[in-house]
N, C-alpha and C. Protein backbone atom coordinates (compact mmCIF):
# COMPACT_ATOMS: atom_id res chain seq x y z
N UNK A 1 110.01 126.26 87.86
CA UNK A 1 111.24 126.13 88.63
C UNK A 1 110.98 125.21 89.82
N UNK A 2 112.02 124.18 90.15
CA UNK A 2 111.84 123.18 90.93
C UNK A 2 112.42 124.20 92.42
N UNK A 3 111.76 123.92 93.38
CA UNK A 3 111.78 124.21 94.45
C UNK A 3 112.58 123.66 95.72
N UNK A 4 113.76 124.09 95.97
CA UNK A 4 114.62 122.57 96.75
C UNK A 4 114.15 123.34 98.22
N UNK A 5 114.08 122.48 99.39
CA UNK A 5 114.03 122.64 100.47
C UNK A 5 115.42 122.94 102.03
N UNK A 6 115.33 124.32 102.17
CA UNK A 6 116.59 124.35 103.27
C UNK A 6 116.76 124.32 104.33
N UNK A 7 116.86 123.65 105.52
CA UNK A 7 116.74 123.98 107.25
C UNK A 7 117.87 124.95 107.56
N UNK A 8 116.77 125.99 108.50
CA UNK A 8 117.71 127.29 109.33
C UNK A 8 117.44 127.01 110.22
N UNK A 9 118.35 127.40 110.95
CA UNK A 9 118.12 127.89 112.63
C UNK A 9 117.99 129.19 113.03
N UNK A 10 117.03 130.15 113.88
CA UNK A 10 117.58 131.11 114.13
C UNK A 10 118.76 131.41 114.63
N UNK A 11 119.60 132.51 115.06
CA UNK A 11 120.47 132.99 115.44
C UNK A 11 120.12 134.46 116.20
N UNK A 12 120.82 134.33 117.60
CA UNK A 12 120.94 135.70 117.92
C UNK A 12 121.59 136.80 117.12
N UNK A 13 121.26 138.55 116.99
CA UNK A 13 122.02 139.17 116.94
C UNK A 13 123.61 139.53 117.03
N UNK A 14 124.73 139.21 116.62
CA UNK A 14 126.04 139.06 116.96
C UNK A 14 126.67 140.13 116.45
N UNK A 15 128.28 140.11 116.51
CA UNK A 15 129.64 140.97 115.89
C UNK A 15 130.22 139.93 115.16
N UNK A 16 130.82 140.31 114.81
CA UNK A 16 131.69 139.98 113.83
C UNK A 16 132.49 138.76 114.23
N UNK A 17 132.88 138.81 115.61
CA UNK A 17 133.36 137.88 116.05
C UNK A 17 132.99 136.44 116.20
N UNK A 18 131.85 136.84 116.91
CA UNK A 18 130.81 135.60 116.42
C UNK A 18 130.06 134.85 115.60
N UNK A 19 130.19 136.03 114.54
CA UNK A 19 129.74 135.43 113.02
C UNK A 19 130.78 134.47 112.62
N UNK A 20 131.99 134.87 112.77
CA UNK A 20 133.42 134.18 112.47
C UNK A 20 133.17 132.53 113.03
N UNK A 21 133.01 132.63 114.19
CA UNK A 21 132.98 131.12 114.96
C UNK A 21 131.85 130.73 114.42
N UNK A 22 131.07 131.29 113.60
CA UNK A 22 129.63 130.47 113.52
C UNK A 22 130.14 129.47 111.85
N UNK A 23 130.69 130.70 110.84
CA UNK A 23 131.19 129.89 110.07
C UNK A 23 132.64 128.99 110.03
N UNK A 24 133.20 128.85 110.95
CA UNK A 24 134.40 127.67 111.30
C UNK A 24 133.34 126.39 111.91
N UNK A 25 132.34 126.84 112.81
CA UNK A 25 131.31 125.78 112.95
C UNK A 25 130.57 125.00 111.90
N UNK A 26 130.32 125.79 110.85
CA UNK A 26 130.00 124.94 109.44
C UNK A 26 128.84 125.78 109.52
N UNK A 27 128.84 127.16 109.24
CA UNK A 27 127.16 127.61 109.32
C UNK A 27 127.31 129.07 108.45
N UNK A 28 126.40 129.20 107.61
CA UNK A 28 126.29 130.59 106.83
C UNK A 28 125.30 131.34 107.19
N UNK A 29 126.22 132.64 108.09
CA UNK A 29 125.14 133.69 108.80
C UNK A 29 124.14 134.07 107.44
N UNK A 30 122.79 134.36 107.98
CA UNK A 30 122.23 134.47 106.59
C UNK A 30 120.88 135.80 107.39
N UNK A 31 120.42 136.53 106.33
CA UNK A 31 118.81 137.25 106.90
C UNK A 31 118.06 137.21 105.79
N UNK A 32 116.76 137.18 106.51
CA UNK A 32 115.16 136.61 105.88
C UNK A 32 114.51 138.24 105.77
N UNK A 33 114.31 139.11 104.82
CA UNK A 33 113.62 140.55 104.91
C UNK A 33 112.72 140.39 104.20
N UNK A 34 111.42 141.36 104.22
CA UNK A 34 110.70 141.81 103.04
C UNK A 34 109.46 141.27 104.08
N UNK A 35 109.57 140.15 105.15
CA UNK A 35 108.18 139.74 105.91
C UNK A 35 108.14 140.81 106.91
N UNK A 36 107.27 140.96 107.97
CA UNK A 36 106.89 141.19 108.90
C UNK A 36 107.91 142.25 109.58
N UNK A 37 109.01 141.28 110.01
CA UNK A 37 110.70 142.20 110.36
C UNK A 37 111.49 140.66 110.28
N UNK A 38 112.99 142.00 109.70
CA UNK A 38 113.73 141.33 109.13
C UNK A 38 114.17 139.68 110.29
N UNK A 39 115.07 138.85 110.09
CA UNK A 39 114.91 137.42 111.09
C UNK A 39 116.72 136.93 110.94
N UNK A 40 117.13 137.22 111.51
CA UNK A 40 119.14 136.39 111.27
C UNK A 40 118.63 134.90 111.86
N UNK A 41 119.02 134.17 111.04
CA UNK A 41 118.95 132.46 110.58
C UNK A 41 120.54 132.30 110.30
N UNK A 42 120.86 130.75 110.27
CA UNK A 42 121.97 130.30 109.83
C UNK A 42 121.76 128.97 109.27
N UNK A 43 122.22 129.11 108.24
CA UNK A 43 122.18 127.59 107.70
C UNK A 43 123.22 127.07 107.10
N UNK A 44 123.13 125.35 107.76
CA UNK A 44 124.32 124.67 106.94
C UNK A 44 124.94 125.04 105.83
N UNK A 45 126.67 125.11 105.85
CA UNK A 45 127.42 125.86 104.67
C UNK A 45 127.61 124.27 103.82
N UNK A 46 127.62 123.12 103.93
CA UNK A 46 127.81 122.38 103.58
C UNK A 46 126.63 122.06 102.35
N UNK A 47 125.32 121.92 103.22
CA UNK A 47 124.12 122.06 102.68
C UNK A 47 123.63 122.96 101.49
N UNK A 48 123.97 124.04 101.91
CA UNK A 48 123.52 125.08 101.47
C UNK A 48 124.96 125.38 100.14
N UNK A 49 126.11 124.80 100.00
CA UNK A 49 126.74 124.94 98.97
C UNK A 49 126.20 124.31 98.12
N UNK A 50 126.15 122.71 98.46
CA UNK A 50 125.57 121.70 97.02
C UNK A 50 124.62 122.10 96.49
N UNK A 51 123.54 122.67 97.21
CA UNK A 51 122.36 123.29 97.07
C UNK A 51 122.93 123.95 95.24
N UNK A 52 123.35 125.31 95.99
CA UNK A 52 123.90 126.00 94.83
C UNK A 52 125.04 125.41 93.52
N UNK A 53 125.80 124.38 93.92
CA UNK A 53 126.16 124.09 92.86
C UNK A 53 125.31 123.25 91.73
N UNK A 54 124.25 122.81 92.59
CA UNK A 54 123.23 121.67 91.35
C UNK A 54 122.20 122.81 90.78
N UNK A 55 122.32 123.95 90.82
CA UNK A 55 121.33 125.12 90.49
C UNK A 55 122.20 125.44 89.30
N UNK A 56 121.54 126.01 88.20
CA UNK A 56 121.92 126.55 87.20
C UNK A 56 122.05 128.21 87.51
N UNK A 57 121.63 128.61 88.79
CA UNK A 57 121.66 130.47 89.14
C UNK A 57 122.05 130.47 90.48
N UNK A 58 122.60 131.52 90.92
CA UNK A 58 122.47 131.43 92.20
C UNK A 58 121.74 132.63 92.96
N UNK A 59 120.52 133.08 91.97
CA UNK A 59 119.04 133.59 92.18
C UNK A 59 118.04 132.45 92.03
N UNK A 60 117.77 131.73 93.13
CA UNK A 60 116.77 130.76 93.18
C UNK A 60 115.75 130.99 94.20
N UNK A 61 114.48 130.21 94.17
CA UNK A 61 113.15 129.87 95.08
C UNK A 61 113.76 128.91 95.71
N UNK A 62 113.33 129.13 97.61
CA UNK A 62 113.57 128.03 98.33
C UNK A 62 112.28 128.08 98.89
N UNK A 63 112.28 126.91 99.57
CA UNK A 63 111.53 126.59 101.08
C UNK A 63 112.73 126.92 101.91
N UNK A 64 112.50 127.58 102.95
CA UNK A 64 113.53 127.81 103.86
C UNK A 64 112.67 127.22 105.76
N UNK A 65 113.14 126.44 105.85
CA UNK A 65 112.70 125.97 106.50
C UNK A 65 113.42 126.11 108.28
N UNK A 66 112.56 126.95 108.98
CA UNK A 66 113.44 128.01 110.33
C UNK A 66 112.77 127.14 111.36
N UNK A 67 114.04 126.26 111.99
CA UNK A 67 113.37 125.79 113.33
C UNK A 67 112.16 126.49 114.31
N UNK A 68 111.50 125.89 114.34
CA UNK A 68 110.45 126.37 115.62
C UNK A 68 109.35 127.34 114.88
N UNK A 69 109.59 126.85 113.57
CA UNK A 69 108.30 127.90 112.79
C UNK A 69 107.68 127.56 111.25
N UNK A 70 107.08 127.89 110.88
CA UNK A 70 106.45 127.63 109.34
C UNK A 70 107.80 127.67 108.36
N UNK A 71 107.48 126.61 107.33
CA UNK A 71 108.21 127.13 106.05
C UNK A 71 107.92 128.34 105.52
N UNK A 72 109.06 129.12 105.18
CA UNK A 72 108.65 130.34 104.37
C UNK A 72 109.32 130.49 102.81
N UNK A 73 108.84 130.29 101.65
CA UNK A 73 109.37 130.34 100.56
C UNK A 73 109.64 131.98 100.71
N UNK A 74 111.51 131.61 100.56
CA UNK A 74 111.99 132.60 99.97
C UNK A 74 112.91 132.61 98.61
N UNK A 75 113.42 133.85 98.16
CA UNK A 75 114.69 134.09 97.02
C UNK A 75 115.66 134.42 97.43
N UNK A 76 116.51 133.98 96.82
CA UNK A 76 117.72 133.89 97.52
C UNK A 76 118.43 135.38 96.33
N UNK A 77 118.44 136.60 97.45
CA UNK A 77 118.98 137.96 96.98
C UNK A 77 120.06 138.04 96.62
N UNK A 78 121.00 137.77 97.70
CA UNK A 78 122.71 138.36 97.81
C UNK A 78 123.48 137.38 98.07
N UNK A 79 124.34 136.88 97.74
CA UNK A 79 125.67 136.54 98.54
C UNK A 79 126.73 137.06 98.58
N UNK A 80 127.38 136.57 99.95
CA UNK A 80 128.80 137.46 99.95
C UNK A 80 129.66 136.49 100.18
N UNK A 81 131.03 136.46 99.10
CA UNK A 81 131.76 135.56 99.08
C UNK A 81 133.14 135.73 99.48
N UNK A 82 134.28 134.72 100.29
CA UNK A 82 135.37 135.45 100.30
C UNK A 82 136.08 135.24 99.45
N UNK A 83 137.21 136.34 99.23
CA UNK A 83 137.96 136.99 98.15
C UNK A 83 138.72 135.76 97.79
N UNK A 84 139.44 135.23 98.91
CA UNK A 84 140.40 134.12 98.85
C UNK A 84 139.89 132.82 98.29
N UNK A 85 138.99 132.47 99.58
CA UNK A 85 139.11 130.96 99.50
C UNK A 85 137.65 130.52 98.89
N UNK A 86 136.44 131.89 98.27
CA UNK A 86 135.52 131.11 97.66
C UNK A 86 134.30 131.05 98.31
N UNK A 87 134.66 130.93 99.69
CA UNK A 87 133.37 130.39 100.94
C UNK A 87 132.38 131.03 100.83
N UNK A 88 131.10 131.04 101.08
CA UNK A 88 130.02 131.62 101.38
C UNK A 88 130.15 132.50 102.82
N UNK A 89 129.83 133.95 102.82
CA UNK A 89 130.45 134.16 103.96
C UNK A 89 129.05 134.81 104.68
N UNK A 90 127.86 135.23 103.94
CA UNK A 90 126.76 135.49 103.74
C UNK A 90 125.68 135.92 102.68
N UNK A 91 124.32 135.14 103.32
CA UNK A 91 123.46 135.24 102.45
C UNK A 91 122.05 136.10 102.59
N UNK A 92 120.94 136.61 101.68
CA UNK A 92 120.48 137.74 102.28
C UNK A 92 119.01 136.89 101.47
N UNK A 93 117.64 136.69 102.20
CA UNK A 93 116.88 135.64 101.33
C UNK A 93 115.69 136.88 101.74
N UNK A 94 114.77 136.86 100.68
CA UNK A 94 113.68 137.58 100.43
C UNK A 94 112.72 136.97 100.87
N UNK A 95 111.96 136.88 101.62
CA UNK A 95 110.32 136.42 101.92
C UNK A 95 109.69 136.43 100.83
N UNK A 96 109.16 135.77 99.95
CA UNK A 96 108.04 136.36 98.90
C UNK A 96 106.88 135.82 99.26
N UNK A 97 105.90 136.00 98.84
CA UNK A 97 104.48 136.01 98.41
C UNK A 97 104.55 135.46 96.80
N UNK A 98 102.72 135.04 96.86
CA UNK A 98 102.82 134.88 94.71
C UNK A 98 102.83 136.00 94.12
N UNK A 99 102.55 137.31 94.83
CA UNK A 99 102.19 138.32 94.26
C UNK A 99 103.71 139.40 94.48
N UNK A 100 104.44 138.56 94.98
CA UNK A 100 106.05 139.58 94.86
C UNK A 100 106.51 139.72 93.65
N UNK A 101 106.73 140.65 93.06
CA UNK A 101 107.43 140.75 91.74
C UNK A 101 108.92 140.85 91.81
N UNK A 102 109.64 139.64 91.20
CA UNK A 102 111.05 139.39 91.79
C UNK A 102 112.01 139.82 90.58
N UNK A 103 112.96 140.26 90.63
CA UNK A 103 113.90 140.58 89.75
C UNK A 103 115.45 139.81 90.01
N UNK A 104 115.54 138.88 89.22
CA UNK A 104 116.37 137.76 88.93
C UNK A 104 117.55 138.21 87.31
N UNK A 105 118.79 137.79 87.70
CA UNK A 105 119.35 137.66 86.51
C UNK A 105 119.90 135.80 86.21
N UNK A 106 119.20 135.48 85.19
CA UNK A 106 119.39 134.34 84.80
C UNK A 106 120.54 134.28 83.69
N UNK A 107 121.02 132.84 84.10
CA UNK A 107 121.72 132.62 82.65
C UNK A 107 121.19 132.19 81.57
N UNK A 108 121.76 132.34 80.53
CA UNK A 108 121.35 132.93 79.13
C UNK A 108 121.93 131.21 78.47
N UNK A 109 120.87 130.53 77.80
CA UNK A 109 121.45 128.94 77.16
C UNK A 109 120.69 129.12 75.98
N UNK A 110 122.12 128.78 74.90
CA UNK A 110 121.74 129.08 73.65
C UNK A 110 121.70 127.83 73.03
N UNK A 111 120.86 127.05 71.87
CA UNK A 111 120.24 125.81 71.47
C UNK A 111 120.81 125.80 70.28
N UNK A 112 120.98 124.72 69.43
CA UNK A 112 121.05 124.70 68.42
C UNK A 112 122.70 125.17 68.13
N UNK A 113 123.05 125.16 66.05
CA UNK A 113 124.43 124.94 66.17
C UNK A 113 123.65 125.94 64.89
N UNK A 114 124.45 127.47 65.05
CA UNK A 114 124.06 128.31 63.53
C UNK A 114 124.22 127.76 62.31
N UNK A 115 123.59 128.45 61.42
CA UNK A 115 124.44 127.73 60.07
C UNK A 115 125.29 128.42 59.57
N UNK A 116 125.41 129.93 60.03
CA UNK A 116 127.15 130.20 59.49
C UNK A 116 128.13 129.56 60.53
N UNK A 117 127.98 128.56 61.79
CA UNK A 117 128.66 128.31 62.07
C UNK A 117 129.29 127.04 61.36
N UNK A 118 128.53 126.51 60.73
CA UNK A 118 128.45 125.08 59.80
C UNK A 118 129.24 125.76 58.36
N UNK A 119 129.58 126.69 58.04
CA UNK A 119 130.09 127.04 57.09
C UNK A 119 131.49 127.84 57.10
N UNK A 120 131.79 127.66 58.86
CA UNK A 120 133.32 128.29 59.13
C UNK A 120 133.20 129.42 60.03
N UNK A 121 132.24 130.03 60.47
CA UNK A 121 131.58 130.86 61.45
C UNK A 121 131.86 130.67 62.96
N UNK A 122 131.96 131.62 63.53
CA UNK A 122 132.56 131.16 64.87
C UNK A 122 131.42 132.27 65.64
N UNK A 123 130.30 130.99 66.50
CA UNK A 123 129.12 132.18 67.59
C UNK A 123 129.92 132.46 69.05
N UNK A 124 129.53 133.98 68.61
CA UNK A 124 129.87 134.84 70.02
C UNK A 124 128.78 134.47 70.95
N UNK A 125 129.12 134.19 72.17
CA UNK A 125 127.95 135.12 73.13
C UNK A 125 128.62 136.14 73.82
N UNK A 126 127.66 137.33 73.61
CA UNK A 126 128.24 138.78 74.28
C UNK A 126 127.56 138.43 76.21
N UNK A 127 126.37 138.10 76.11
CA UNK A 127 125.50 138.15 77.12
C UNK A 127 124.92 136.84 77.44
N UNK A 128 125.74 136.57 79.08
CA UNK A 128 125.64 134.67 79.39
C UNK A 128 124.42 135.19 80.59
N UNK A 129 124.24 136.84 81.22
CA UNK A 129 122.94 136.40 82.09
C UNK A 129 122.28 137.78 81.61
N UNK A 130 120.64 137.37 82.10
CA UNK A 130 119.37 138.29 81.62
C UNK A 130 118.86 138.48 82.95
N UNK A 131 118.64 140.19 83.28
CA UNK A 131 118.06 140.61 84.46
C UNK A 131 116.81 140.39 84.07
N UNK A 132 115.34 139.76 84.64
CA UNK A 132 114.54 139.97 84.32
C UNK A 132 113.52 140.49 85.58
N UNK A 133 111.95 140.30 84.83
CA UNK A 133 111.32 140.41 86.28
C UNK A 133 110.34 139.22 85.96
N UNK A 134 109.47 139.14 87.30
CA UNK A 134 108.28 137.57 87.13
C UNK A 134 108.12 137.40 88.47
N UNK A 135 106.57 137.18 88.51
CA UNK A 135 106.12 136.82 90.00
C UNK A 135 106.88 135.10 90.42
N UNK A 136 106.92 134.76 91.35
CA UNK A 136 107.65 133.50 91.74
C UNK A 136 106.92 132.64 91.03
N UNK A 137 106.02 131.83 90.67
CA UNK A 137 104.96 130.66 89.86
C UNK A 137 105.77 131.18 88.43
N UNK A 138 106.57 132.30 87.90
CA UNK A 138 106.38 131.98 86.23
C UNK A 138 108.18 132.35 86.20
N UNK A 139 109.03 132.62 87.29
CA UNK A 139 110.31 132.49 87.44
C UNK A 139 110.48 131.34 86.52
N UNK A 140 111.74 130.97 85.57
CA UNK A 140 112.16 130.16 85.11
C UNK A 140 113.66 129.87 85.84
N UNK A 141 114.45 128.79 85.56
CA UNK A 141 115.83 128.30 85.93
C UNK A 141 116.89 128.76 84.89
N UNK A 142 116.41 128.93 84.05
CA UNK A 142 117.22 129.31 82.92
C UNK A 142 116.70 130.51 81.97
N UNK A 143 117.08 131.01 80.76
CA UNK A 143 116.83 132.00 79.21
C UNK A 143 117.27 131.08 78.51
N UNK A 144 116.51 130.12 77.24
CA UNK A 144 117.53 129.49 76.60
C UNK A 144 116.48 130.40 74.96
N UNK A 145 117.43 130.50 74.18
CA UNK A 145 117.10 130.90 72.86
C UNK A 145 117.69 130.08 71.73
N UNK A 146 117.07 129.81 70.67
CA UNK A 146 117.38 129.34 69.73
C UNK A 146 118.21 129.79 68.43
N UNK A 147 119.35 129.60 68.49
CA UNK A 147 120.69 130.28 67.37
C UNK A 147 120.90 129.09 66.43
N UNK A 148 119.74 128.38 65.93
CA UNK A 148 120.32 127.46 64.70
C UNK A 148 119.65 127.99 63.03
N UNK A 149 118.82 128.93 63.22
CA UNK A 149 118.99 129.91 62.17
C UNK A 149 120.01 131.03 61.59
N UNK A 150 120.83 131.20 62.66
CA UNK A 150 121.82 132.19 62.34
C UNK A 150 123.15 131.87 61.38
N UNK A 151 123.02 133.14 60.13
CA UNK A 151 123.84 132.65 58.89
C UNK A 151 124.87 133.62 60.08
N UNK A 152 126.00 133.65 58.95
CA UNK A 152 127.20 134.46 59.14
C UNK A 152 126.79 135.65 59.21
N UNK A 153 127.65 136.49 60.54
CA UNK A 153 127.20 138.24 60.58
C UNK A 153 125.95 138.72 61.10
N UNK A 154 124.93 137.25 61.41
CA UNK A 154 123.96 137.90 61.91
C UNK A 154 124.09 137.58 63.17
N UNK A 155 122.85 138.15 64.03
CA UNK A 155 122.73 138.30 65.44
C UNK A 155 121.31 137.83 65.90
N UNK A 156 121.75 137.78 67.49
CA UNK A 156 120.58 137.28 68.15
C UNK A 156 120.52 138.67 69.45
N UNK A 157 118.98 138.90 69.65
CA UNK A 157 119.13 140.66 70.37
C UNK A 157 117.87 140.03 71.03
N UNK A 158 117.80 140.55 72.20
CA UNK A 158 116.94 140.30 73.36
C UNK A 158 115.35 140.55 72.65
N UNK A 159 115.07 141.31 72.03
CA UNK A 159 114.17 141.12 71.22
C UNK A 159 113.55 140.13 70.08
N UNK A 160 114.41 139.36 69.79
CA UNK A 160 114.61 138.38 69.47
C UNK A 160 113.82 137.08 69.79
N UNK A 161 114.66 137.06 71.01
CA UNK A 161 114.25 135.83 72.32
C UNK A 161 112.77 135.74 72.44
N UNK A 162 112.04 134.51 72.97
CA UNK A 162 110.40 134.84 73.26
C UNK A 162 111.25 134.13 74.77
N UNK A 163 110.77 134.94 75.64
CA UNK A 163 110.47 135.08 77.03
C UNK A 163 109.23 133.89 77.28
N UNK A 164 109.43 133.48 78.30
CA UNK A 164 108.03 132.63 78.99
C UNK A 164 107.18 133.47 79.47
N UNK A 165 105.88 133.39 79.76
CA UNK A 165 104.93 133.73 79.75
C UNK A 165 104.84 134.01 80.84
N UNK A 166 104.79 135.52 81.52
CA UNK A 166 105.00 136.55 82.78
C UNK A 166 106.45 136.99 82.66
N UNK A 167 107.21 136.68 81.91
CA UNK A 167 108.97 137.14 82.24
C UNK A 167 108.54 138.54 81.22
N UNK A 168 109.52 139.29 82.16
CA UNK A 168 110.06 140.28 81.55
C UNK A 168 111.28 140.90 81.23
N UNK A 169 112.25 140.60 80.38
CA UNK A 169 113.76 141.27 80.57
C UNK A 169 113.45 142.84 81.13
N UNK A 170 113.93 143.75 81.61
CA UNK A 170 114.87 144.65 81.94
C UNK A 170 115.84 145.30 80.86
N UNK A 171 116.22 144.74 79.67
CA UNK A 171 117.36 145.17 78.68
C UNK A 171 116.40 145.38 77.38
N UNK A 172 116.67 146.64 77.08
CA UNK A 172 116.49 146.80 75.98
C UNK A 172 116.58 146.00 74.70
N UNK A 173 115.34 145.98 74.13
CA UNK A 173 115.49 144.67 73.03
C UNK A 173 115.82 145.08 71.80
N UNK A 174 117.29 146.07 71.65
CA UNK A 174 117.90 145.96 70.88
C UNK A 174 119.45 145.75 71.33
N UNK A 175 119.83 144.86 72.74
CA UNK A 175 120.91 144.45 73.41
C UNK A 175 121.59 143.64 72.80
N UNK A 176 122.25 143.01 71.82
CA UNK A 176 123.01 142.02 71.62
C UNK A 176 123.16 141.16 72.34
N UNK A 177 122.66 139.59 72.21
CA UNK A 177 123.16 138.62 73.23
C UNK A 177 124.14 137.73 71.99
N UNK A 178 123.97 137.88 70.80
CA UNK A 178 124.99 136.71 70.53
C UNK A 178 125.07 137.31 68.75
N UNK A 179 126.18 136.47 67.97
CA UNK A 179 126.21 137.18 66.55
C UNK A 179 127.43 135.76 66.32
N UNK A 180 127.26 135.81 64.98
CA UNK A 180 127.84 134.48 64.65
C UNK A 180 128.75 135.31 63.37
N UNK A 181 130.27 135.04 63.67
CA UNK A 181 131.44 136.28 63.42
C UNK A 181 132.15 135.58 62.12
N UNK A 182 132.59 136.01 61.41
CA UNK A 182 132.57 135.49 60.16
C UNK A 182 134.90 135.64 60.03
N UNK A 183 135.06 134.45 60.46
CA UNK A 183 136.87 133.82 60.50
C UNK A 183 137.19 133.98 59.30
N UNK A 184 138.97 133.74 59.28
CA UNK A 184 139.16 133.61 58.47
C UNK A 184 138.58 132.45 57.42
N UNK A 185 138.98 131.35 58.02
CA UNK A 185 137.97 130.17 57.43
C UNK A 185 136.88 130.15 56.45
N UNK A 186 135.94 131.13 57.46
CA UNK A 186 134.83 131.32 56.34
C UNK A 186 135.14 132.21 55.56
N UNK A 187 136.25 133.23 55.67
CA UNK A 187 136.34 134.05 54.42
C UNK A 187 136.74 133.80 53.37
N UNK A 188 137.89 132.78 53.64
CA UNK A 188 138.36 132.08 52.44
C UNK A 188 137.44 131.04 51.77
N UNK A 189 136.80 130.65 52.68
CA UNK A 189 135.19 129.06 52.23
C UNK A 189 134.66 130.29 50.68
N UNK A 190 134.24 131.50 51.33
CA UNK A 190 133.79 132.39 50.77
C UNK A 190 134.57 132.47 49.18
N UNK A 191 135.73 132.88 49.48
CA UNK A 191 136.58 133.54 48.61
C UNK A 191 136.51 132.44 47.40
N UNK A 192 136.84 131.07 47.82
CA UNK A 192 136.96 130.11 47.34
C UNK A 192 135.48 129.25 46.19
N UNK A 193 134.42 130.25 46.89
CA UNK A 193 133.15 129.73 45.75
C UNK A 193 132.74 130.59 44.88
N UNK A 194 133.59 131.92 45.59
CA UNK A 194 133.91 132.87 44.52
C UNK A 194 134.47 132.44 43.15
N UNK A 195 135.49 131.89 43.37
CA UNK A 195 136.16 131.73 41.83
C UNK A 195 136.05 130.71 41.52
């Protein structure tokens, strides 16, 4: 996983009120936990959106980079978004270490084109993200699995999937992530080589 770099500033302790003016200023109240004691930072909302839209998760590894102090690679835990308009209204970033064991839900990218879909088949996906776990060095950006073996009626189940090497799903690997559903189309394709 590529590592993008973010500048914070600290921030005093505030209310609500002042959190308010901080984001009309262009700034997303944010806290750093899991080090030493917890740290309120703010960082560019501008910045810190594109950030997330060129990410395929919005569970990622940063450099977080806090005026007047060391970079600290963190994960980015929580956000809180508003209801209305979308905004980032806060963010909650983990300190890690190599030895933190992080629990991420990634999205789920499926490869390939089935072959009951090639025969009138239409693939479900039930499951677009995977909770997993993985120290930060074997975190991936994505789950992608391969569905170009799949005839009609069959399925693809977390057991299935080969994981990268340190990942661990969380879901039982008899979960359904995908099944390739058999249309009318193909019933009649069917019906039709029947007779």
């Amino acid at each position: 996983m590529a590592i993008e770099t973010i500048k914070a500033t600290e921030r005093a302790r505030t209310g609500s009120g002042a959190l308010n003016a901080m984001r009309r200023e262009g700034f997303v109240p944010s806290v750093v936990y899991g080090a030493t004691e917890n740290k309120n930072v703010k960082v560019n909302a501008k910045e810190f959106t594109d950030l997330l839209k060129a990410a395929p998760s919005s569970q990622i590894l940063l450099n977080l980079e806090v005026e007047g102090s060391d970079s600290q690679k963190v994960f980015l835990q929580d956000l809180q978004f508003d209801a209305l308009t979308g905004a980032i209204l806060h963010a909650d970033f983990l300190a890690v270490t190599e030895e933190t064991v992080l629990t991420a839900k990634l999205p789920v990218v499926l490869l390939g084109e089935p072959k009951g879909v090639k025969v009138g088949g239409a693939l479900e996906q039930l499951v677009h993200t995977i909770k997993v776990k993985a120290l930060p060095k074997d975190l991936p950006e994505t789950i992608t699995a391969d569905v170009s073996g799949l005839d009609l009626t069959e399925s693809l189940t977390i057991g299935d999937v080969e994981f990268p090497e340190g990942v661990t799903p969380t879901l039982h690997d008899k979960v359904l992530i995908a099944l390739v559903a058999m249309t009318r189309a193909a019933k009649s394709a069917g019906a039709g080589q029947e007779g």
